[in-house]
Protein backbone atom coordinates (compact mmCIF):
# COMPACT_ATOMS: atom_id res chain seq x y z
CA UNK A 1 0.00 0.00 0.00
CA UNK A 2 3.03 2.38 -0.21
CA UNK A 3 2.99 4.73 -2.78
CA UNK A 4 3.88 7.93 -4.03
CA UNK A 5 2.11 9.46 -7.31
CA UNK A 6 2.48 12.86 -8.83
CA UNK A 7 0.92 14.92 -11.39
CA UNK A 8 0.73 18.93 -12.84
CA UNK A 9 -1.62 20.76 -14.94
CA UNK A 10 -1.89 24.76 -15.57
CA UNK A 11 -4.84 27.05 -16.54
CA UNK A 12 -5.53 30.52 -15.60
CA UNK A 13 -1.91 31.75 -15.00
CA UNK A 14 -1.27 29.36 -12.32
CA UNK A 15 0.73 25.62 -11.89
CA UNK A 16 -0.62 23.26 -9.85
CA UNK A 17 1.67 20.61 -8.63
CA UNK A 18 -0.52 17.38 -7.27
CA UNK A 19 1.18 14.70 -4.70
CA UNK A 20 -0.35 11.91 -3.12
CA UNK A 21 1.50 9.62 -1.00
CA UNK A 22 0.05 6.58 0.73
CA UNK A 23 1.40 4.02 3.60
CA UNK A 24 0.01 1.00 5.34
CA UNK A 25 -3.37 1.34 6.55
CA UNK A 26 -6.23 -0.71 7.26
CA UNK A 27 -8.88 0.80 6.10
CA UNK A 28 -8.75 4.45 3.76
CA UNK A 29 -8.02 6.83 5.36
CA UNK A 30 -7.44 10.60 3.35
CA UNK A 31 -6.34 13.65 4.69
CA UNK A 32 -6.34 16.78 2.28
CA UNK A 33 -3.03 18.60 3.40
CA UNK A 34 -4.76 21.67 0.65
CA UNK A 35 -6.74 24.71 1.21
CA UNK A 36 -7.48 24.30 -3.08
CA UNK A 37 -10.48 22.19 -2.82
CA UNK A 38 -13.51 23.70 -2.63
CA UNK A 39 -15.65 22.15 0.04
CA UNK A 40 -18.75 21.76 -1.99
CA UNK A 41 -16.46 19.39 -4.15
CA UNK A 42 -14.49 17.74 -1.45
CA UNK A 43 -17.15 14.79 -0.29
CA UNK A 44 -17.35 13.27 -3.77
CA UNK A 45 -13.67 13.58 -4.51
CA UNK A 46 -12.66 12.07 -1.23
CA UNK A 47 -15.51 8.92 -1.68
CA UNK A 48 -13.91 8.04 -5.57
CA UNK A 49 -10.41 8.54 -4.20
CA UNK A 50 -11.45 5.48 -1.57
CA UNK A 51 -12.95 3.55 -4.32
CA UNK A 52 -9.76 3.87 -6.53
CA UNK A 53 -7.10 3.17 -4.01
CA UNK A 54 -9.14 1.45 -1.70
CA UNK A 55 -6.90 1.08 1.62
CA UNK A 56 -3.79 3.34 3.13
CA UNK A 57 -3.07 6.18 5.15
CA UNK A 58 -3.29 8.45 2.08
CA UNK A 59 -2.33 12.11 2.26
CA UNK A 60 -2.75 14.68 -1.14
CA UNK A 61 -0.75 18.20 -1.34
CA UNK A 62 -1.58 20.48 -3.81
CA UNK A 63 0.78 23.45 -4.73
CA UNK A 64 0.43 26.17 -6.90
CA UNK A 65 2.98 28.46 -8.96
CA UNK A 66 2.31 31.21 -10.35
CA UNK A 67 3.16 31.67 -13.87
CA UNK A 68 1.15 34.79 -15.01
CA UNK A 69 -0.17 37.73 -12.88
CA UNK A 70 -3.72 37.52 -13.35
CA UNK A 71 -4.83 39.02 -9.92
CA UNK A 72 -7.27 41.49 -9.37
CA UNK A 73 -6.26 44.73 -8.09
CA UNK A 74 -7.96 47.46 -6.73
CA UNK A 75 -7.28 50.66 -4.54
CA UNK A 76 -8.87 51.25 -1.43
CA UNK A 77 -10.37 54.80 -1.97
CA UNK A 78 -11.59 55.36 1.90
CA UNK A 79 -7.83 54.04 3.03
CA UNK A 80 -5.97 56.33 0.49
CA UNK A 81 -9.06 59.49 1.49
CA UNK A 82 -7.85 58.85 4.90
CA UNK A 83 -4.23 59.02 4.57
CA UNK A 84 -4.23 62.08 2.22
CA UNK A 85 -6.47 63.79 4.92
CA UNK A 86 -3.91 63.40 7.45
CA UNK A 87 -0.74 64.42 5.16
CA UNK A 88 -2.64 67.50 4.35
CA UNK A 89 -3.11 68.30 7.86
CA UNK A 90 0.75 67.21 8.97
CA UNK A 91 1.93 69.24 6.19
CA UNK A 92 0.00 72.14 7.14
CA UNK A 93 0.55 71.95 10.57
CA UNK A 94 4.50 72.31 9.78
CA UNK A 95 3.83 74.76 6.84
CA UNK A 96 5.85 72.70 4.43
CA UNK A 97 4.65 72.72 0.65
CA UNK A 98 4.28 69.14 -0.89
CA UNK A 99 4.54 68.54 -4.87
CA UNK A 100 1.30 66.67 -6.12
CA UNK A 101 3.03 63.98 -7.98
CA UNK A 102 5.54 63.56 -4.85
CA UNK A 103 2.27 62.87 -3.17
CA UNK A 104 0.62 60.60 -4.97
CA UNK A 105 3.92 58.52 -4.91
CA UNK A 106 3.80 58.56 -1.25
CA UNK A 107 0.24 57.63 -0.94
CA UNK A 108 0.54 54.76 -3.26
CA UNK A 109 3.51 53.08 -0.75
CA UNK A 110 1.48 53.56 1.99
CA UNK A 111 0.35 50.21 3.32
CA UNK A 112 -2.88 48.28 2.11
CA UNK A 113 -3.57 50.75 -0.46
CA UNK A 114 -4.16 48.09 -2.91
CA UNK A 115 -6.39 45.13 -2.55
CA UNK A 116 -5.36 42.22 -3.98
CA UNK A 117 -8.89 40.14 -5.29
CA UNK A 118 -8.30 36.14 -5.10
CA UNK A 119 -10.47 34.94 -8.08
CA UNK A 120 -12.69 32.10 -7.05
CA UNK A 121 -11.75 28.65 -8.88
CA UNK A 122 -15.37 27.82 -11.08
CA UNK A 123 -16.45 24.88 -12.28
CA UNK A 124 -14.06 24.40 -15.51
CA UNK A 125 -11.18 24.83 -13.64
CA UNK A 126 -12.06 22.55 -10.89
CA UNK A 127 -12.88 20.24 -13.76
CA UNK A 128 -9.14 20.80 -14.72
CA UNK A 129 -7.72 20.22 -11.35
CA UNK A 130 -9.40 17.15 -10.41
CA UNK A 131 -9.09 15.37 -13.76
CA UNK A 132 -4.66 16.76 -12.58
CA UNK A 133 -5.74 14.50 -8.84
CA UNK A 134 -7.22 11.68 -10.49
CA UNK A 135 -4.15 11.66 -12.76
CA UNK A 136 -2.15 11.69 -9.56
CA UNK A 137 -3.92 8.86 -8.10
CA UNK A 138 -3.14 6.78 -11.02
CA UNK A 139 0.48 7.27 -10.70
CA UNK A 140 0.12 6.20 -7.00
CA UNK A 141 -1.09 2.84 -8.30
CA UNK A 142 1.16 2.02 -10.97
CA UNK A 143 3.58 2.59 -8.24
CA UNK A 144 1.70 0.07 -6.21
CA UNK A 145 1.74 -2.35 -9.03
CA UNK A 146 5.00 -2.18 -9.68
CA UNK A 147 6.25 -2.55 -5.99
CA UNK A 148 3.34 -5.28 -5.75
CA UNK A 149 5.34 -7.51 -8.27
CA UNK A 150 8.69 -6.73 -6.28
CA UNK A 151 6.49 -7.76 -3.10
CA UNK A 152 4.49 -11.08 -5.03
CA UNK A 153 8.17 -12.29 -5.80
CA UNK A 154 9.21 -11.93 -2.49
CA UNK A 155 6.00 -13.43 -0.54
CA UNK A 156 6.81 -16.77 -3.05
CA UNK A 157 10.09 -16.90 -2.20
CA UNK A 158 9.09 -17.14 1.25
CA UNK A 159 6.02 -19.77 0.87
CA UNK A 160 8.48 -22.02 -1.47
CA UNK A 161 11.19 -22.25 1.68
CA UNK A 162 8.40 -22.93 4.12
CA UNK A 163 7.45 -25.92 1.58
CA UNK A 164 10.75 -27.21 1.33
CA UNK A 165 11.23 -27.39 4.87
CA UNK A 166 7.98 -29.14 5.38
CA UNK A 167 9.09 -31.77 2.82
CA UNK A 168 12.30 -32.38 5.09
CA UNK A 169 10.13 -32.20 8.08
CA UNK A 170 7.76 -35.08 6.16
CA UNK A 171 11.13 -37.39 5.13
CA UNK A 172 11.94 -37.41 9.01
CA UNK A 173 9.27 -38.30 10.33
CA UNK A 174 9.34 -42.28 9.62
CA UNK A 175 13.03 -42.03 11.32
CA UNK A 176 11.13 -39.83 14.13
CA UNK A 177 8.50 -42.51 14.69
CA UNK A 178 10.65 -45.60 14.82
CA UNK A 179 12.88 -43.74 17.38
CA UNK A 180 9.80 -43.42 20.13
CA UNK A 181 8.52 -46.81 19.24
CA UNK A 182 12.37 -48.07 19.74
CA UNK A 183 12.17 -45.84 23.12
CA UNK A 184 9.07 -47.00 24.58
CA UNK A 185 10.16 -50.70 23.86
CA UNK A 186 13.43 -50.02 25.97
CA UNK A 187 11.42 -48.33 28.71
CA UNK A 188 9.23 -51.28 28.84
CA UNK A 189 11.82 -53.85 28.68
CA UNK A 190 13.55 -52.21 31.87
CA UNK A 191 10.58 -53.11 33.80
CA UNK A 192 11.46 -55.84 34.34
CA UNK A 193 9.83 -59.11 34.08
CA UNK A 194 8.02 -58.76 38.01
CA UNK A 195 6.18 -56.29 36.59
CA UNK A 196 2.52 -57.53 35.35
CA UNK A 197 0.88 -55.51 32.26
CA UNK A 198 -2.28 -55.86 30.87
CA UNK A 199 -1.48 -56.11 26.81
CA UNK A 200 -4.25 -55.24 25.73
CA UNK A 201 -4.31 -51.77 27.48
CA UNK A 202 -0.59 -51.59 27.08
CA UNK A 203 -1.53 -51.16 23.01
CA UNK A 204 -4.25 -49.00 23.77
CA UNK A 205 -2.24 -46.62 25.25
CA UNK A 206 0.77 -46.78 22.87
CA UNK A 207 -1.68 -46.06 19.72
CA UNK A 208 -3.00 -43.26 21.90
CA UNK A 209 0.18 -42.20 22.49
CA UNK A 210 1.86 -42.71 18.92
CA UNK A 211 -1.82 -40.82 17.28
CA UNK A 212 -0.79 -38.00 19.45
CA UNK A 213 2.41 -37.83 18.09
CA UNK A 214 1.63 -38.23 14.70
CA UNK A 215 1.86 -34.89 12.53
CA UNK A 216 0.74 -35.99 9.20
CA UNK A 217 -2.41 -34.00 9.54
CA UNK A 218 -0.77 -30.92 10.44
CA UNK A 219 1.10 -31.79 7.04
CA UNK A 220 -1.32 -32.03 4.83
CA UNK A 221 -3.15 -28.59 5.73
CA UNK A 222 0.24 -26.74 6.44
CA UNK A 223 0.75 -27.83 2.59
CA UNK A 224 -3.18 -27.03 1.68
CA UNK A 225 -2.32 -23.18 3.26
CA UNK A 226 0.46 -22.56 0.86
CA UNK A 227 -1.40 -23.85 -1.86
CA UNK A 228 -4.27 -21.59 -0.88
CA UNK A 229 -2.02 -18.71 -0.15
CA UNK A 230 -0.63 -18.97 -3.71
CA UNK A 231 -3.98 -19.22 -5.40
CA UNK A 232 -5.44 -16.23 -3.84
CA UNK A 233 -2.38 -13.97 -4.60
CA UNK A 234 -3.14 -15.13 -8.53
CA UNK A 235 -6.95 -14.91 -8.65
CA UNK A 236 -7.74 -11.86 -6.34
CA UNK A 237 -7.25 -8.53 -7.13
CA UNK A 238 -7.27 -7.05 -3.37
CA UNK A 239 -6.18 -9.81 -1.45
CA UNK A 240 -4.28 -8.22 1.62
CA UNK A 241 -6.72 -8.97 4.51
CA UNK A 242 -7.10 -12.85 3.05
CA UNK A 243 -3.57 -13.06 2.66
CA UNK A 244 -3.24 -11.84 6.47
CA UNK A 245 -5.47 -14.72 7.66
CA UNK A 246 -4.24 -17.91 5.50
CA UNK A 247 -0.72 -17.04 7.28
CA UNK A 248 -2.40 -16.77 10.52
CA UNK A 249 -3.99 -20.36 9.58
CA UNK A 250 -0.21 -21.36 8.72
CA UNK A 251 1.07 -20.50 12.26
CA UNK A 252 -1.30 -22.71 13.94
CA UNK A 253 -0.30 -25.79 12.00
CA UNK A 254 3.31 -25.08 12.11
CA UNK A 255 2.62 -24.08 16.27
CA UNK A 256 1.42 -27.58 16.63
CA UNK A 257 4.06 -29.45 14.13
CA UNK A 258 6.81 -28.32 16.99
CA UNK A 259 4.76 -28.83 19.63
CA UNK A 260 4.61 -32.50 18.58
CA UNK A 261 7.74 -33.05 16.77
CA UNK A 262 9.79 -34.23 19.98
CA UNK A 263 12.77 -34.31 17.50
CA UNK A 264 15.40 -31.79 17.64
CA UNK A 265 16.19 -32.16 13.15
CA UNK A 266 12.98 -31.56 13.36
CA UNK A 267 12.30 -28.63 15.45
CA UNK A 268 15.18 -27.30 13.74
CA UNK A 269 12.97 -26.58 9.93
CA UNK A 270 9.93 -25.72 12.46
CA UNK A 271 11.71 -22.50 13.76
CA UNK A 272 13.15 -21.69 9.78
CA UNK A 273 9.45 -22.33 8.96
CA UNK A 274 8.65 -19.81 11.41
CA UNK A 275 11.14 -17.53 10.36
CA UNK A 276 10.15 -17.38 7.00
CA UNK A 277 6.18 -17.27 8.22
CA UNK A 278 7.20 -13.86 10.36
CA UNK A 279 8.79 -12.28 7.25
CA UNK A 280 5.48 -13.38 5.21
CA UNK A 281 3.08 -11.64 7.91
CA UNK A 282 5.30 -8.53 7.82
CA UNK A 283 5.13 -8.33 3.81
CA UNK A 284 1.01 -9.12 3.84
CA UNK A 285 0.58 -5.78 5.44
CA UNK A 286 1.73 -3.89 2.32
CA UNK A 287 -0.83 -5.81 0.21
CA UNK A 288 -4.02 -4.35 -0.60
């Protein structure tokens, strides 16, 4: 969801310079950092800027340039009335002669003497301007795009070592079961032979025991997440929040692969699957 898009356009003597920049964000959230919108156009701009970039902590700048002088100017007749009123009177009051045109200079330094009239942007040019922020927008999301291939490479990279190490995980496994089978035989034949056991219940409770142990369930869906995680990233267009729970699905099964494994090759791929897992949640959040 990070992003930075730009865009210009100029009418009526003036550039206007458009940025939007967006980070990670659950839901859409824009803040105009502008004073150039004109509030009776601001609701519907914000609503299709939501439904074009739909999530992110977006924020838009608008600056202007001026290229021509365009301004309306006008004197302030009272203000300049006023002031030539009370130069008459100084001057009198000191009996010093003052040259008209020397005057009129003076008056026209004076401060505020001139208004300067903002025109009000009308419907054309706000026509101009937001077709400039829409342009803007759609900068923003090639940038997405493009960083969203950078990212889709790197979420695969990550899913494809968390399979691998699940394969190793799956060839160890017959090696892990014979060793606690071979262990519960020695325990048992250290009994001794004073000690009476009921057979029956004795293999009752070792195919409890070995069924509790036995991850190939955990395998199979841990293998059915990745799958799913790599067909939503190709069939989805906004897949972010999905994305967010399949690897929270992933944890689980990879949680309870170590807290069964009892093996310490094993445990070993569990905390790399992990690893990678962590760097996959962290990269999710920049999907939409």
């Amino acid at each position: 969801m990070t992003g930075y898009g730009k865009a210009e356009v100029s009418f009526s003597g003036q550039k206007y310079t458009v940025e939007i920049r967006s980070v990670n964000g659950k839901t859409a959230d824009i803040g105009f950092k502008t004073s150039h919108i004109p509030r009776e156009y601001e609701h519907d701009l914000r609503k299709n800027l939501i439904n074009k970039l739909q999530r992110g902590n977006i924020d838009m700048f608008i600056g202007v340039d001026q290229e021509v002088v365009e301004l309306g100017k006008t004197f302030n007749v009272e203000l300049i009335r006023q002031y030539y009123k009370e130069l008459q009177d100084i001057f009198k009051e000191i009996a010093q002669e003052v040259n008209p045109t020397e005057l009129a200079a003076a008056l026209l330094r004076m401060p505020e003497v001139r208004e300067v009239q903002k025109k009000e942007m009308d419907a054309g040019e706000w026509k101009i301007l937001e077709a400039c922020i829409y342009q803007a927008a759609d900068n923003l999301d090639e940038f997405r795009c493009r960083e969203g291939e950078r990212l889709g490479q790197d979420l695969l990279s990550h899913l494809e070592n968390i399979e691998n190490y699940l394969h190793i995980v799956e060839t160890l496994d017959p090696g892990r079961m014979e060793s606690i089978r071979k262990r519960l035989d020695d325990k048992l034949s250290g009994l001794g032979e004073d000690v009476s056991i009921d057979q029956n219940r004795l293999e009752q409770e070792l195919i409890y025991y070995l069924e509790k142990t036995d991850i190939s369930e955990e395998c199979v869906r841990l293998s059915q997440h990745c799958t799913y995680f790599r067909q939503t990233m190709d069939q989805e267009e906004y897949a972010g929040r999905k994305l967010n729970f399949i690897a929270q699905e992933m944890g689980r099964e990879i949680n309870t692969l170590g807290s069964k494994a009892a093996h310490a090759g094993m445990q070993q791929y569990v905390v790399m699957m992990k690893d990678e897992l962590e760097k996959i949640k962290e990269q999710v959040l920049n999907v939409l």
